[in-house]
N, C-alpha and C. Protein backbone atom coordinates (compact mmCIF):
# COMPACT_ATOMS: atom_id res chain seq x y z
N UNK A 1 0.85 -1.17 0.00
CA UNK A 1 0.00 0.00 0.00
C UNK A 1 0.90 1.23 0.00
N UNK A 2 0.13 2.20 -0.53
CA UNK A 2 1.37 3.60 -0.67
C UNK A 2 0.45 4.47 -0.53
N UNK A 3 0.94 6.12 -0.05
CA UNK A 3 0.19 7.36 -0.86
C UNK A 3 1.05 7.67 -1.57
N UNK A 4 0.03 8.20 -2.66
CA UNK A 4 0.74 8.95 -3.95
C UNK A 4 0.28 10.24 -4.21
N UNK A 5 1.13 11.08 -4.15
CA UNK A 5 1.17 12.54 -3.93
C UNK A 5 1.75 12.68 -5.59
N UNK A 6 1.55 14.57 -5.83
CA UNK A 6 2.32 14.60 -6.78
C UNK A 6 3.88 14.99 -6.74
N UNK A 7 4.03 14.67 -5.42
CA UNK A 7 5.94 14.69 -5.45
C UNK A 7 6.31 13.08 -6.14
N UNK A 8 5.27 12.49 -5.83
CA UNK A 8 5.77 10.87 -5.99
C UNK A 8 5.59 10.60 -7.84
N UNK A 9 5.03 11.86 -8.19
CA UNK A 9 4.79 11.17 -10.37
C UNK A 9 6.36 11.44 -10.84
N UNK A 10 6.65 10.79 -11.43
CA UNK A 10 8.02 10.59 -12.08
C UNK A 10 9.29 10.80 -11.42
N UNK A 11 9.03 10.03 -10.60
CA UNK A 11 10.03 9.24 -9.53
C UNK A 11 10.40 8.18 -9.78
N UNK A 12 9.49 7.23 -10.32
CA UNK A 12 9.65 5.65 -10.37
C UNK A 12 10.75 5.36 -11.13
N UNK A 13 11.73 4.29 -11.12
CA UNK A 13 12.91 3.68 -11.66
C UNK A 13 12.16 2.36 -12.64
N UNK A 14 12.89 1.74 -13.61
CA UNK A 14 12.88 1.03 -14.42
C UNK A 14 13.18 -0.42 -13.54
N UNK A 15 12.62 -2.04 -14.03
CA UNK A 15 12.78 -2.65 -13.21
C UNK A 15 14.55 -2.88 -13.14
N UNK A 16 14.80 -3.34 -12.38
CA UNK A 16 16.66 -3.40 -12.19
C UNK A 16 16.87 -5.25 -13.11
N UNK A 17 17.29 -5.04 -13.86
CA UNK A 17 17.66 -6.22 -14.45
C UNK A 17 18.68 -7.23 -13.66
N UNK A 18 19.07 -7.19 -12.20
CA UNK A 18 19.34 -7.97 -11.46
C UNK A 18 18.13 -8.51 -10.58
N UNK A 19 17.44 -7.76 -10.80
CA UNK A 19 15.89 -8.37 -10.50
C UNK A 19 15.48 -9.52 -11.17
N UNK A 20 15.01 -11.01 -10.76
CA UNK A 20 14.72 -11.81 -10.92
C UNK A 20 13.49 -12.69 -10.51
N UNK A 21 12.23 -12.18 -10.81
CA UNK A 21 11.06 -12.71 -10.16
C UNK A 21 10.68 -14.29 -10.55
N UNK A 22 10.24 -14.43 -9.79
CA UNK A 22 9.86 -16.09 -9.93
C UNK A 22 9.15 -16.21 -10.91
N UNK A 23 9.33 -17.27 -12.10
CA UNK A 23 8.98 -17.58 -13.26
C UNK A 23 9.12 -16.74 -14.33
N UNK A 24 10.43 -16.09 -14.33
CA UNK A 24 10.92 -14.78 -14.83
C UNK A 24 11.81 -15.90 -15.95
N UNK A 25 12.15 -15.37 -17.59
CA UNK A 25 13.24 -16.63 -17.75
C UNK A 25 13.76 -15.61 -18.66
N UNK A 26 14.65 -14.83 -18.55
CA UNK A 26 15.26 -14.10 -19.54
C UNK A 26 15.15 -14.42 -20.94
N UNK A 27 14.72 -13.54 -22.04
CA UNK A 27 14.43 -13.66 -23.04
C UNK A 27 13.55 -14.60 -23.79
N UNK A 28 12.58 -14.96 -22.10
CA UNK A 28 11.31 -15.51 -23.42
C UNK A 28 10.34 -14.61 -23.40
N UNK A 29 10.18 -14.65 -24.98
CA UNK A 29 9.25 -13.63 -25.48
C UNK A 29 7.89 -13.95 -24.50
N UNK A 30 7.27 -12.58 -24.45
CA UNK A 30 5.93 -12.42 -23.36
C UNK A 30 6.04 -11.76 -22.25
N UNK A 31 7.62 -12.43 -21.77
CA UNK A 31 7.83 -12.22 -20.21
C UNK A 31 8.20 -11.02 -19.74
N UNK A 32 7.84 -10.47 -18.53
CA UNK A 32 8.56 -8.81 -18.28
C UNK A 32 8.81 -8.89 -16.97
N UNK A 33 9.65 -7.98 -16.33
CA UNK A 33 9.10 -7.83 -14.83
C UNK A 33 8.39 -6.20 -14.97
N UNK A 34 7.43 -6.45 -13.81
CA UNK A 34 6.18 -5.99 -14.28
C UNK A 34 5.99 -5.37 -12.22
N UNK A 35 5.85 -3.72 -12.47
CA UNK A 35 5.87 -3.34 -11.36
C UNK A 35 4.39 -3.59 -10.76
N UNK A 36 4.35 -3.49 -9.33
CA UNK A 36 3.35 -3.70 -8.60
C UNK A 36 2.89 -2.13 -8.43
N UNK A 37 3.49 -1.04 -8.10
CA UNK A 37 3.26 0.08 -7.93
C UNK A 37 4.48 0.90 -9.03
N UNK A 38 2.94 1.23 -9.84
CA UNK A 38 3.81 1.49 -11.38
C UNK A 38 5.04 2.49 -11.64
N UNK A 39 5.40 2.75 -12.12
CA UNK A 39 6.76 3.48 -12.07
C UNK A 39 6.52 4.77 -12.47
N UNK A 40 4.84 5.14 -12.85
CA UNK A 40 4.18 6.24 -13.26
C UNK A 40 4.46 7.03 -11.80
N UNK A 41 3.77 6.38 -10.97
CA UNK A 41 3.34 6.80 -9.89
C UNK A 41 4.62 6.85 -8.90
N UNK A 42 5.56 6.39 -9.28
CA UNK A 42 6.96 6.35 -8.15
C UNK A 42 7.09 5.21 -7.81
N UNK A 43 6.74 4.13 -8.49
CA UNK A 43 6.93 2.96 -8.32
C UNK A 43 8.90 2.46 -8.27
N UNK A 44 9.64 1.90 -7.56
CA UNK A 44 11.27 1.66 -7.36
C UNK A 44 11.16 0.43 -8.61
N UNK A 45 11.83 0.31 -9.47
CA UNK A 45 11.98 -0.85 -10.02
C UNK A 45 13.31 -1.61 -9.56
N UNK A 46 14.01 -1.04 -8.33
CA UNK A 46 15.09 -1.62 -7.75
C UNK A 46 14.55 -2.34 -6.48
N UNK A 47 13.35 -2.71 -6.17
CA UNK A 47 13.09 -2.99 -5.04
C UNK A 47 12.19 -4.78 -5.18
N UNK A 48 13.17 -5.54 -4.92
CA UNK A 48 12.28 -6.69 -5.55
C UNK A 48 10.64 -6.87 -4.86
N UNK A 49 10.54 -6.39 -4.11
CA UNK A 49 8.86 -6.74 -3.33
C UNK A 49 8.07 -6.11 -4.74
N UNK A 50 8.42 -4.89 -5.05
CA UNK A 50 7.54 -4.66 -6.54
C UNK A 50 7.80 -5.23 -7.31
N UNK A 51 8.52 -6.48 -7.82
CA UNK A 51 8.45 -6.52 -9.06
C UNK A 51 7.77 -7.87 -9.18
N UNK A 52 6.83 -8.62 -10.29
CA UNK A 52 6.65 -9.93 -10.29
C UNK A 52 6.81 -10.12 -12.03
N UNK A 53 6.75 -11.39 -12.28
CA UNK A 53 6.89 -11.73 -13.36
C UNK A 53 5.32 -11.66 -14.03
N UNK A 54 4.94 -10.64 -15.20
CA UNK A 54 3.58 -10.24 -15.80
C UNK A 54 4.03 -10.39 -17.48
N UNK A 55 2.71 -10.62 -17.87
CA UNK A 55 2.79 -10.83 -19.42
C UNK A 55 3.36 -9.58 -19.93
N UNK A 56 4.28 -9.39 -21.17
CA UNK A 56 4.73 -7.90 -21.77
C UNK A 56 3.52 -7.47 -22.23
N UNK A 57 2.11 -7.78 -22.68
CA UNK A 57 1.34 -7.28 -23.48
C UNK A 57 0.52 -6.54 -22.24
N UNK A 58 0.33 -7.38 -21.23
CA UNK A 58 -0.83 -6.87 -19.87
C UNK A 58 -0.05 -5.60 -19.25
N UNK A 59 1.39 -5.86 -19.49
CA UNK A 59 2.07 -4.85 -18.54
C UNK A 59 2.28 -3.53 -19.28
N UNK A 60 2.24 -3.78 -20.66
CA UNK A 60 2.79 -2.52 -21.07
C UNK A 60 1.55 -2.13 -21.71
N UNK A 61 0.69 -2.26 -21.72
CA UNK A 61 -0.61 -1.80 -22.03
C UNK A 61 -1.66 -1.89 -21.01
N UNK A 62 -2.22 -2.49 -20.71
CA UNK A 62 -3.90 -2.01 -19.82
C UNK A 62 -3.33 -1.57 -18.02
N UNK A 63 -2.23 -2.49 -17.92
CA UNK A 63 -1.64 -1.66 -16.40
C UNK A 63 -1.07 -0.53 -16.39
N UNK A 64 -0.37 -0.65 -17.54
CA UNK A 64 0.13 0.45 -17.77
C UNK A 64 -0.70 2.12 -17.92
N UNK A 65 -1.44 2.08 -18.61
CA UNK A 65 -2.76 2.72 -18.72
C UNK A 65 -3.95 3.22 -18.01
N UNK A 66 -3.73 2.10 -16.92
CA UNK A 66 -4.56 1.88 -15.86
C UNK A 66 -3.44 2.85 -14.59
N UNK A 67 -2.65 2.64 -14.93
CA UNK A 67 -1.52 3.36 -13.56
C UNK A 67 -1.49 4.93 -14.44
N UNK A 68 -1.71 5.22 -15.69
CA UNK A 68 -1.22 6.60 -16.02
C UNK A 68 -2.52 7.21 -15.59
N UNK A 69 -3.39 6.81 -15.65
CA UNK A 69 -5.04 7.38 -15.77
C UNK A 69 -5.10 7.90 -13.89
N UNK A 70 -4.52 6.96 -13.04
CA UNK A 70 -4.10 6.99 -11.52
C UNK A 70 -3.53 8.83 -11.17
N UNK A 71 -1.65 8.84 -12.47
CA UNK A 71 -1.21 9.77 -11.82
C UNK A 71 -2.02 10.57 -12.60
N UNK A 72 -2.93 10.76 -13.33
CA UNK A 72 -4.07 11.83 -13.87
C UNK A 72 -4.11 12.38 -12.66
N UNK A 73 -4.92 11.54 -12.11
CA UNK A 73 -5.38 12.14 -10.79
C UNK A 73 -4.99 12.64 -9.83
N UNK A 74 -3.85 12.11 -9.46
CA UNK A 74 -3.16 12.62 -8.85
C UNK A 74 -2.23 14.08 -9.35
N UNK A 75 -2.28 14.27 -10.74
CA UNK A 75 -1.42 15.64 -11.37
C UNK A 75 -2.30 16.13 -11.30
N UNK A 76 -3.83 15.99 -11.22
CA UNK A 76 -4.70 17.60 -10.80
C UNK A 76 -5.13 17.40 -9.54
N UNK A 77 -3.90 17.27 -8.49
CA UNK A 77 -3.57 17.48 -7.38
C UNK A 77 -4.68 17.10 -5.96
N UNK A 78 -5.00 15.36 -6.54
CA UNK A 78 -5.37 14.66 -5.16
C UNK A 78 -4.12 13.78 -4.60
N UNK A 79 -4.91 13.40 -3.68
CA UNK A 79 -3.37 12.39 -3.17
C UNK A 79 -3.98 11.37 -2.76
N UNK A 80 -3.82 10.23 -3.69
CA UNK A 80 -4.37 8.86 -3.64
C UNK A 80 -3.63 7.59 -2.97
N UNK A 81 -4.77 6.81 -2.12
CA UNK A 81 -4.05 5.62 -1.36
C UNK A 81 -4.16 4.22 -2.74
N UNK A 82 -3.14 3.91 -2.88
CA UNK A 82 -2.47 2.54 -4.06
C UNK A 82 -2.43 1.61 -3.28
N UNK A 83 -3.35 0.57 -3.66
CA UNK A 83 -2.79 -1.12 -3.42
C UNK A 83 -2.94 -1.77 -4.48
N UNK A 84 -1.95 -2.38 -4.55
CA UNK A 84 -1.81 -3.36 -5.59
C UNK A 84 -1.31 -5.25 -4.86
N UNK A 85 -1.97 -5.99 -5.30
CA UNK A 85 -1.99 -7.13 -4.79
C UNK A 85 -2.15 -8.25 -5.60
N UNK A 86 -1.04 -8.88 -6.10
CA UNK A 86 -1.27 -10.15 -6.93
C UNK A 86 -1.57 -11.30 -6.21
N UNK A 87 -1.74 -11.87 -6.96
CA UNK A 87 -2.82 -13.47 -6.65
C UNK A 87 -1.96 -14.48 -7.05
N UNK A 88 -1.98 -15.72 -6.44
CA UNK A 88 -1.63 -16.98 -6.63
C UNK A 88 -2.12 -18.01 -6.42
N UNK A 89 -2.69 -18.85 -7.78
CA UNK A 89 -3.25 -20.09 -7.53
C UNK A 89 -1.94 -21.03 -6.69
N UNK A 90 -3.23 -22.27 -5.70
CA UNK A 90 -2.14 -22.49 -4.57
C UNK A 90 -0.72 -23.40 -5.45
N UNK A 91 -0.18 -23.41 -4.68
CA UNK A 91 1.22 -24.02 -4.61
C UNK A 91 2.12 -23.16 -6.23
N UNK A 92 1.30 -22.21 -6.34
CA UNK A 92 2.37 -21.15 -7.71
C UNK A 92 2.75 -20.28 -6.70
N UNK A 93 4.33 -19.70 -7.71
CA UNK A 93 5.10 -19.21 -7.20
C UNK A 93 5.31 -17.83 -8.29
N UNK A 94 4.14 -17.86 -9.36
CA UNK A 94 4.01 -16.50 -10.17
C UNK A 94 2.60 -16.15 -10.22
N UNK A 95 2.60 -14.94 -10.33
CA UNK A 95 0.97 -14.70 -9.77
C UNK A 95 0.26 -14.69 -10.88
N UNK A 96 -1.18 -14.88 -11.04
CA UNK A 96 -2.17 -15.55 -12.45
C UNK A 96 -2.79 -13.84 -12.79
N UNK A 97 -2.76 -13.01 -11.25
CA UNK A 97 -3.63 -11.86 -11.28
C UNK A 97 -2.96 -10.90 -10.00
N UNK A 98 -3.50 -9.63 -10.59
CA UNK A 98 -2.45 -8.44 -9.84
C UNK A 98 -3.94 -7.45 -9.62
N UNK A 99 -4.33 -7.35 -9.24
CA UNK A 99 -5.73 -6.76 -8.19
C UNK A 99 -5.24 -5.08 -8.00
N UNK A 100 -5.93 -4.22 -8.24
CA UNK A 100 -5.64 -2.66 -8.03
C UNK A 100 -6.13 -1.79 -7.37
N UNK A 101 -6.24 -1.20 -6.24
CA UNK A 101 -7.25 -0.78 -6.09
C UNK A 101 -6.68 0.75 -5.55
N UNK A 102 -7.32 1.92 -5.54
CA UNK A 102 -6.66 3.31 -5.71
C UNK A 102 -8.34 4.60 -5.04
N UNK A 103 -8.40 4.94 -4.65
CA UNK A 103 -9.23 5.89 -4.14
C UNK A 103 -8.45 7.13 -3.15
N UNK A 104 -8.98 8.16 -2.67
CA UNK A 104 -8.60 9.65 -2.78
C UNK A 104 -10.08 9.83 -1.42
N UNK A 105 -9.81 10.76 -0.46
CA UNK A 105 -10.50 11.56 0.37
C UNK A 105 -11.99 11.78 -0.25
N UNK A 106 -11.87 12.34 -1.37
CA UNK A 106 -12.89 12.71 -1.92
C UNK A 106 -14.11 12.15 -2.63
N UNK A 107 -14.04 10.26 -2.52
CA UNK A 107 -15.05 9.54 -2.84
C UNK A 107 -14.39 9.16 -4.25
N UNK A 108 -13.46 9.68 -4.99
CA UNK A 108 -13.13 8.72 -6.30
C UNK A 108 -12.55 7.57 -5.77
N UNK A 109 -12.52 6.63 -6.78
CA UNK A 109 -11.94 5.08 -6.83
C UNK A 109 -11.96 4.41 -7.92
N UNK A 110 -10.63 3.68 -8.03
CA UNK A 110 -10.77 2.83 -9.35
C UNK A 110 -10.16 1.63 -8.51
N UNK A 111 -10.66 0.73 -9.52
CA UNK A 111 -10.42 -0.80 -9.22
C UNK A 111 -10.49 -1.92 -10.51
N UNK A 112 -9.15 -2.70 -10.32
CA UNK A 112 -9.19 -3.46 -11.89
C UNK A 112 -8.32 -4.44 -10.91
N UNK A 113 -8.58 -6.00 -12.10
CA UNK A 113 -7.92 -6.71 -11.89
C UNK A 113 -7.57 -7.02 -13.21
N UNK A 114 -6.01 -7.40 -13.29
CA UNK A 114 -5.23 -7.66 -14.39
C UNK A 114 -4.96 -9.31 -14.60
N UNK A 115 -4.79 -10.17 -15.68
CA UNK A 115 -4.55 -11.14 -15.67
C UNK A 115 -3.20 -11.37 -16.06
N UNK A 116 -2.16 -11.52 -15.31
CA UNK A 116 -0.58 -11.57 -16.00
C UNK A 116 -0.17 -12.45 -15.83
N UNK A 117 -0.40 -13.69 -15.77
CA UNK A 117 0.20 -15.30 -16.28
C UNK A 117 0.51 -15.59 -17.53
């Protein structure tokens, strides 16, 4: 969980390629590491607790999209509470789904769940 202020929009780092998430396999096509708290928003891509292994198409499009539409909101100056929470069917060790959920003082809220297996 985080607040995201607008000191926190374009802060976020790129994931660290010594980063290695579970079911991560270097250079197979699909695969990304894929932030939990997007890098829009000040997400660390040096910090392994954010990173998991997500499809390249889910990550760089509808989360992606889904996290810019976030610091919208936050650049016309609310300051929103971020959770992001992936899922694991039992005994996996990469998550099937990454859960979002984002609301502000003022009664806005968004909420999506992503499928990145």
């Amino acid at each position: 969980m985080a607040i995201i202020t607008l000191a926190d929009l374009g802060t976020g780092s790129k994931p660290s390629r010594r980063i290695i998430p579970p079911g991560f396999a270097k250079n197979t096509p699909g695969h990304t590491r894929g932030h939990l708290l997007p890098k829009s928003l000040g997400g660390d891509g040096r910090v392994s607790a954010n990173i998991v292994r997500t499809s390249s198409k889910v990550d760089n499009g509808a989360m992606a999209a889904f996290g810019d539409s976030i610091a919208t909101h936050v650049g016309n100056g609310n300051t929103v509470l971020f959770q992001a929470a992936p899922r694991y069917l039992p005994g996996a060790n990469v998550p099937y789904r990454v859960d979002i959920n984002a609301f502000d003082d003022n009664g806005w809220s968004v909420s999506a769940q992503f499928l990145v297996g």
